[in-house]
N, C-alpha and C. Protein backbone atom coordinates (compact mmCIF):
# COMPACT_ATOMS: atom_id res chain seq x y z
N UNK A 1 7.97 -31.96 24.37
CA UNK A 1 8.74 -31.30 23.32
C UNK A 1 9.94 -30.60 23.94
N UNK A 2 11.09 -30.73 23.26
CA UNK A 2 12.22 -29.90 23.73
C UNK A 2 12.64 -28.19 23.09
N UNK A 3 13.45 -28.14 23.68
CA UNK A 3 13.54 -26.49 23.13
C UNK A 3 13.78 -26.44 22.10
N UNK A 4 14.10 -27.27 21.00
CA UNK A 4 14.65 -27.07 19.80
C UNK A 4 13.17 -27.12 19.04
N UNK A 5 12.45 -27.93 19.58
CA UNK A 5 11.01 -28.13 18.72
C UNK A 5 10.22 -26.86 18.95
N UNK A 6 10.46 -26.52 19.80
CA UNK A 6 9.81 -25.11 19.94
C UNK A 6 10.20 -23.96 18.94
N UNK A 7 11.63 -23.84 19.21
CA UNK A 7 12.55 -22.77 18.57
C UNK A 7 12.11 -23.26 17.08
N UNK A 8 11.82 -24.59 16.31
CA UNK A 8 11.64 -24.59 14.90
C UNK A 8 10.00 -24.11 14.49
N UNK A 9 9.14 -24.18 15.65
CA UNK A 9 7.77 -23.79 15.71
C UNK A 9 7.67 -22.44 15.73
N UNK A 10 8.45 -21.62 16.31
CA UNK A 10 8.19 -20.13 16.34
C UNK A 10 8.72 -19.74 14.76
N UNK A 11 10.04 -20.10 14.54
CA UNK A 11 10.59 -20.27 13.48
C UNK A 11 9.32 -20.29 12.14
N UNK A 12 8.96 -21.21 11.95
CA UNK A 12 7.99 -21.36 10.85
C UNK A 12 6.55 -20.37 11.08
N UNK A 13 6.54 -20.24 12.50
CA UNK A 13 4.95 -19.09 12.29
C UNK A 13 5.44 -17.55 12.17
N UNK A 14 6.93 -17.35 12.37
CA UNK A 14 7.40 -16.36 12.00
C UNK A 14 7.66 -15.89 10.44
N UNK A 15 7.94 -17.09 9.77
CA UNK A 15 7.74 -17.13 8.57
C UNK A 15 6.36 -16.61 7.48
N UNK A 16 5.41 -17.54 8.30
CA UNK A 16 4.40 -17.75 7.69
C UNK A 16 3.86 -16.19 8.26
N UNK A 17 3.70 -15.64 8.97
CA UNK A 17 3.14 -14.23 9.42
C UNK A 17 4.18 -13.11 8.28
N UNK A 18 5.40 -13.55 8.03
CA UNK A 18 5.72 -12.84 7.13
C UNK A 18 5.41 -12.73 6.16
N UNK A 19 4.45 -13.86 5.51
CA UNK A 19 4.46 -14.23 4.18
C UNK A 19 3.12 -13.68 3.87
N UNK A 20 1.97 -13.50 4.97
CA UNK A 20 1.03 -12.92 4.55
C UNK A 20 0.47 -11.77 5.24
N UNK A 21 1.76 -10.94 5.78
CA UNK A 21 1.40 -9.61 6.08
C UNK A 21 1.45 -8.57 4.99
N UNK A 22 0.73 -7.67 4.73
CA UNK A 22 0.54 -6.87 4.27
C UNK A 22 0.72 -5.43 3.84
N UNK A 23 1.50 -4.84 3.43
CA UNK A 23 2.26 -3.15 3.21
C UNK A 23 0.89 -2.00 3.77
N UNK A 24 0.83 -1.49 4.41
CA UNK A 24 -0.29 -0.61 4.11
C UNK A 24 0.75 0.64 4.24
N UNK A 25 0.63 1.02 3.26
CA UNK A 25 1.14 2.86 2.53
C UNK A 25 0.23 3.90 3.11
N UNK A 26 1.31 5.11 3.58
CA UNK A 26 0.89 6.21 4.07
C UNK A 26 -0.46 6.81 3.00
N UNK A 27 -1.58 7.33 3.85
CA UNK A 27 -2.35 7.86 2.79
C UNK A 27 -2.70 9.41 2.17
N UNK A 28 -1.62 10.27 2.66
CA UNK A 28 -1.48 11.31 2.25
C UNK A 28 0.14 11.42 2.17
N UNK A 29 0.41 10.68 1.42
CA UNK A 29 2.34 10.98 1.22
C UNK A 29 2.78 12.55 0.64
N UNK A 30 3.59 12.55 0.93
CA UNK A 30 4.25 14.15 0.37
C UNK A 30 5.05 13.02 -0.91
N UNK A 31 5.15 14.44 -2.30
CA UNK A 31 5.89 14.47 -3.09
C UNK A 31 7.59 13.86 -2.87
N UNK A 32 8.13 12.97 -2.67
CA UNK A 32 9.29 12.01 -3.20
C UNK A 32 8.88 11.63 -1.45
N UNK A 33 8.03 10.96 -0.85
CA UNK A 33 8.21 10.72 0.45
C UNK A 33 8.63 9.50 0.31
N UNK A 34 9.49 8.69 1.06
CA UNK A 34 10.54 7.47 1.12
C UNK A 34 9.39 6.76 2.48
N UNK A 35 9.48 5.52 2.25
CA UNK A 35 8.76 4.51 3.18
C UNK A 35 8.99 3.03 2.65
N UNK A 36 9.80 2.67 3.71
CA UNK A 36 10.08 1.28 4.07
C UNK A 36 8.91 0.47 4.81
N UNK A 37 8.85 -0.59 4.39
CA UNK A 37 7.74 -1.73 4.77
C UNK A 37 8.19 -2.41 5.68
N UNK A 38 7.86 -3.52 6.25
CA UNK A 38 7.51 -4.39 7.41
C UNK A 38 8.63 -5.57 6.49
N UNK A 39 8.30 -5.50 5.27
CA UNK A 39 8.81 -6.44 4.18
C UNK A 39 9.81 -6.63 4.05
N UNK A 40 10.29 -4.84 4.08
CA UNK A 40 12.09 -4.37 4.15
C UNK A 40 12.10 -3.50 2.49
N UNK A 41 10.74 -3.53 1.69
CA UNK A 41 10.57 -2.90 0.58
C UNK A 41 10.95 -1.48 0.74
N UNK A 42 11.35 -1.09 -0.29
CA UNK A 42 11.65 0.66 -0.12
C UNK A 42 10.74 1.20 -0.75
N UNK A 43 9.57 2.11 -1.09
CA UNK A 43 8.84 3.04 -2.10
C UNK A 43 9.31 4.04 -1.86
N UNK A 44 8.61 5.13 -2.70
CA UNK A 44 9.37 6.29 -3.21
C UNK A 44 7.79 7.15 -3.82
N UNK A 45 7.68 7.85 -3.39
CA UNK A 45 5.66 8.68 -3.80
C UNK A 45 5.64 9.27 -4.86
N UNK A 46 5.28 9.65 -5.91
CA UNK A 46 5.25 10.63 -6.58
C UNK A 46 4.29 11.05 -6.87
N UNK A 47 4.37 12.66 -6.58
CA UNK A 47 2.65 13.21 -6.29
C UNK A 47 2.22 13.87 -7.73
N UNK A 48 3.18 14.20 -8.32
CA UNK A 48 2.26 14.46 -10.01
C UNK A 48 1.86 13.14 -10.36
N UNK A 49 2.34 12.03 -10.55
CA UNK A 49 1.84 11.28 -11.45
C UNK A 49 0.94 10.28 -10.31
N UNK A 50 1.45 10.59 -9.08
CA UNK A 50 -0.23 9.62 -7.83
C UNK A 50 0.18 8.13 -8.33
N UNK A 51 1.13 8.00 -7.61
CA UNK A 51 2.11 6.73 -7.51
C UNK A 51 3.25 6.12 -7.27
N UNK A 52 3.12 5.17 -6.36
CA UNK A 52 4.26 4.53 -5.50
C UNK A 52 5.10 4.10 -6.16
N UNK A 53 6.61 4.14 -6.01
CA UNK A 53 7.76 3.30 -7.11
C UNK A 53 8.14 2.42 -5.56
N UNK A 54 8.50 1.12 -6.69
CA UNK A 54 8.70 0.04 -5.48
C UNK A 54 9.97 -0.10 -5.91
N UNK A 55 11.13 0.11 -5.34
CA UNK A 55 12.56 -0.05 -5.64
C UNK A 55 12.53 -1.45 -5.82
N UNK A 56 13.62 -1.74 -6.22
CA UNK A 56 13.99 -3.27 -6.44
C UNK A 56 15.19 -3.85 -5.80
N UNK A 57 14.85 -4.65 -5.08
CA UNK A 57 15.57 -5.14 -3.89
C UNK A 57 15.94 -6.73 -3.66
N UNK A 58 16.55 -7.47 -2.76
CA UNK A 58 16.74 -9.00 -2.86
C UNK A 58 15.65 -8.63 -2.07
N UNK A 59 14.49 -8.36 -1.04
CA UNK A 59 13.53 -8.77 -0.26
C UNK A 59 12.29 -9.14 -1.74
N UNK A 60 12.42 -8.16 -2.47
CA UNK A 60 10.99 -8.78 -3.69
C UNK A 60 11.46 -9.44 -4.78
N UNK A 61 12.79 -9.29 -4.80
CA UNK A 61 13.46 -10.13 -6.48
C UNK A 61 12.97 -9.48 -7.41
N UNK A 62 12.90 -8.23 -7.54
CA UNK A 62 13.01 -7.02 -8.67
C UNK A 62 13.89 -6.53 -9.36
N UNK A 63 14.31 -6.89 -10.62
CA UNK A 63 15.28 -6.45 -11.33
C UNK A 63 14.96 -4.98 -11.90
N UNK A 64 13.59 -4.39 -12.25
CA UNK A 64 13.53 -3.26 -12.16
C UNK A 64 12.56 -2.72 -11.45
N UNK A 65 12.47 -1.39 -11.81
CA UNK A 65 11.28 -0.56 -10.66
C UNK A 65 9.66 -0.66 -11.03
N UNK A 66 9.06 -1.28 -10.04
CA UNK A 66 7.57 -1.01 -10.50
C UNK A 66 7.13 -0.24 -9.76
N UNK A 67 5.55 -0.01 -10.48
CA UNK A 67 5.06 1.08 -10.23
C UNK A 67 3.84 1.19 -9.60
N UNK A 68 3.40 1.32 -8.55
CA UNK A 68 2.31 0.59 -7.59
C UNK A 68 1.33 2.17 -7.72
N UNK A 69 -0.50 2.13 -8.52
CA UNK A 69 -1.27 3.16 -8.69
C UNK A 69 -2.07 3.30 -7.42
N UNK A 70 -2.24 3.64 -6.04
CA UNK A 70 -3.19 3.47 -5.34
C UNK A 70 -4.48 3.78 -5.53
N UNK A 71 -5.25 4.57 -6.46
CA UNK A 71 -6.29 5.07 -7.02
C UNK A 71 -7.15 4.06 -7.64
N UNK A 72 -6.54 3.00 -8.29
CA UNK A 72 -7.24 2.10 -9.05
C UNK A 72 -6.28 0.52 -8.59
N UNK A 73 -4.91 0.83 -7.72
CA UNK A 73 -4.66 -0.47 -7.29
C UNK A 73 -4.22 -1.15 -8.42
N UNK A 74 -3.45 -0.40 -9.24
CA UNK A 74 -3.26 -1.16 -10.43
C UNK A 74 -1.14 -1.04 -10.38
N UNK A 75 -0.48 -1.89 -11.76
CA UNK A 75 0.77 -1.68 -11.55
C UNK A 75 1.33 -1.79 -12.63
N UNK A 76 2.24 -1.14 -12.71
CA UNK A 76 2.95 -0.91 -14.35
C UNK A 76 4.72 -1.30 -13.91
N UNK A 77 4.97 -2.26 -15.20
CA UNK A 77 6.35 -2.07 -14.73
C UNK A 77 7.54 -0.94 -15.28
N UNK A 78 8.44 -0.86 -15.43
CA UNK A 78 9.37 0.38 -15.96
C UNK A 78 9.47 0.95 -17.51
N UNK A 79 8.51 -0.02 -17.90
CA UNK A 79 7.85 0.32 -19.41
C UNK A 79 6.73 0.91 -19.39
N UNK A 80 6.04 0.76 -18.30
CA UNK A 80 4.82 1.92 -18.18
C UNK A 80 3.49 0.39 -18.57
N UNK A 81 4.29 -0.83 -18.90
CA UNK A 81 3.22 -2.50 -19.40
C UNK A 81 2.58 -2.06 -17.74
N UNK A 82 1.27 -2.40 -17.93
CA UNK A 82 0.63 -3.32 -16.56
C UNK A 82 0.54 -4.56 -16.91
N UNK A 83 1.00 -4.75 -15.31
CA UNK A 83 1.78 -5.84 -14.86
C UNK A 83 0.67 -6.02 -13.68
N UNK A 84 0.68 -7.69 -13.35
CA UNK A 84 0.29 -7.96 -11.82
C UNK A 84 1.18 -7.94 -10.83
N UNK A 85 0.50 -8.13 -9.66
CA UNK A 85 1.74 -7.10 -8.36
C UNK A 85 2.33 -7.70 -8.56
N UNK A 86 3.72 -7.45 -7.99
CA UNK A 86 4.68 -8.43 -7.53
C UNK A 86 4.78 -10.10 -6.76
N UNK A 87 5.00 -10.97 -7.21
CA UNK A 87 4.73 -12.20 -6.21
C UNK A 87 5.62 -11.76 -5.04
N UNK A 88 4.83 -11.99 -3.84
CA UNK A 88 5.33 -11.86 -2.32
C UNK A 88 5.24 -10.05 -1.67
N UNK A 89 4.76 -9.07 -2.88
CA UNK A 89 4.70 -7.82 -2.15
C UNK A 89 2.85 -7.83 -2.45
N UNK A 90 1.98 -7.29 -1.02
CA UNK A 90 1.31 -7.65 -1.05
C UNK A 90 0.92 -6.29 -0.52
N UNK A 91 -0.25 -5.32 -1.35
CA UNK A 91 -0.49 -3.66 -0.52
C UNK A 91 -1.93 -3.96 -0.09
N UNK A 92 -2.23 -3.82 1.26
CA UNK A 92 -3.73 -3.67 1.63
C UNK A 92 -4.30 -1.99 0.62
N UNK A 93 -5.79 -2.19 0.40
CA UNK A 93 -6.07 -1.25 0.01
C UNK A 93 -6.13 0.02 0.92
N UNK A 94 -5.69 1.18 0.61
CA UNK A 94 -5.54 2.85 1.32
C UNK A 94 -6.99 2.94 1.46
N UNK A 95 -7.11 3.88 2.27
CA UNK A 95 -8.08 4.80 2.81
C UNK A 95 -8.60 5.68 1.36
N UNK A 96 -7.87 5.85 0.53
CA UNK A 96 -7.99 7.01 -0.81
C UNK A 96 -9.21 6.16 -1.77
N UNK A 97 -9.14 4.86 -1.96
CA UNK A 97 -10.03 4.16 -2.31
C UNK A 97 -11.53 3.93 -1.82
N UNK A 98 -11.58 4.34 -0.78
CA UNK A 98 -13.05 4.11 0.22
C UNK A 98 -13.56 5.21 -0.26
N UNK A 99 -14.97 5.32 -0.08
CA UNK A 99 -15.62 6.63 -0.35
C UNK A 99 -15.67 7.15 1.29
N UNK A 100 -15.51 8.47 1.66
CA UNK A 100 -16.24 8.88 3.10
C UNK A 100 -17.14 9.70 3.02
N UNK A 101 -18.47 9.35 2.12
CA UNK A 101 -19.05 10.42 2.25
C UNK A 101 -19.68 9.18 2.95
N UNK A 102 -20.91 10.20 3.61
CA UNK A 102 -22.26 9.06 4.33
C UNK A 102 -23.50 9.64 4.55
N UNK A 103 -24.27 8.82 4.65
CA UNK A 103 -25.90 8.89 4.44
C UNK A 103 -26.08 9.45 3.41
N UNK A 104 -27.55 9.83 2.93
CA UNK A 104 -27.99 9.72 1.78
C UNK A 104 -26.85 11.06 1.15
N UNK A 105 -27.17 10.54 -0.56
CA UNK A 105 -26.36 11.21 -1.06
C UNK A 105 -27.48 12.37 -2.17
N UNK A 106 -28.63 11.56 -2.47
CA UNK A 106 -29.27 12.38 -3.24
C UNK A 106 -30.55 12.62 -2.59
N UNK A 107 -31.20 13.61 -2.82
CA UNK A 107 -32.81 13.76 -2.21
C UNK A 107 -32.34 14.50 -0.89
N UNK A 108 -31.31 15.13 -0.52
CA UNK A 108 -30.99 16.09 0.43
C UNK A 108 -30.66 17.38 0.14
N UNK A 109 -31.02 18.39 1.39
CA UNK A 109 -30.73 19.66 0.82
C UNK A 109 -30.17 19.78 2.00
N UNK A 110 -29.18 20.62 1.27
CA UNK A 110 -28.15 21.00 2.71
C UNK A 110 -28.46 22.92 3.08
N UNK A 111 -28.92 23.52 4.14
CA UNK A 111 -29.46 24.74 4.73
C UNK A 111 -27.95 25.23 5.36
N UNK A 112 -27.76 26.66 4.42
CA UNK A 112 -26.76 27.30 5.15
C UNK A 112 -27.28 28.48 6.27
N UNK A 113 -26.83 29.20 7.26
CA UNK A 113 -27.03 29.80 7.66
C UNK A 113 -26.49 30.97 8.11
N UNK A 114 -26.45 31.82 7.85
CA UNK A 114 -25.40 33.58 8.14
C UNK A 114 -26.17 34.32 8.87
N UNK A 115 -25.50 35.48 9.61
CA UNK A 115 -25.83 36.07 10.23
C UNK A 115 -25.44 37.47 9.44
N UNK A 116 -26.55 38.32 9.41
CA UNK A 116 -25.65 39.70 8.60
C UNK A 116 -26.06 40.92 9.95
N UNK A 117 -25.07 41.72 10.22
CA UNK A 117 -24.85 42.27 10.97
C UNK A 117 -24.60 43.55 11.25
């Protein structure tokens, strides 16, 4: 193979790694926190209403702003319609979705202890 066959091989797995990488969003954003993706997507946080605005850009072909819920992973477009994601923007699920509690949850008693002095 010559260098050109190579250069069109990196070429296409560069592609294809683009095509199915994944956004993962900060999981404690501050109120209007700004974060750019891997994608080249812009979001925008908003902490009263606990949800990502996905600007609209030539990287997703968005004519307006949607609205990405991390809580339930759901998406509304600028009418507040849910909508399915975007074709080609793709969010792994946050940390906010997992539960962290662990081991048993019921049939335990939890023992405090003080010292009075």
């Amino acid at each position: 193979m010559n260098k050109r066959h190579y250069l069109v091989a990196a070429m296409c797995l560069m592609t294809l790694a683009a095509c199915t990488q994944k956004t993962e969003l900060p999981e404690n954003p501050k109120d209007k926190e700004e974060y750019r993706d891997s994608q080249g997507n812009s979001w925008i946080y908003n902490a009263m209403l606990m949800r990502w605005a996905l600007m609209p850009s030539l990287a997703n072909g968005l004519s307006t702003t949607h609205y990405y819920y991390p809580q339930s992973g759901s998406w509304t477009d600028a009418n507040g319609t849910r909508v399915n994601a975007p074709s080609g923007v793709k969010v792994s699920p946050s940390g906010t979705s997992k539960s962290k509690s662990r081991g048993n949850v019921f049939g335990t008693t939890r023992r405090s202890f003080s010292i009075h002095g």
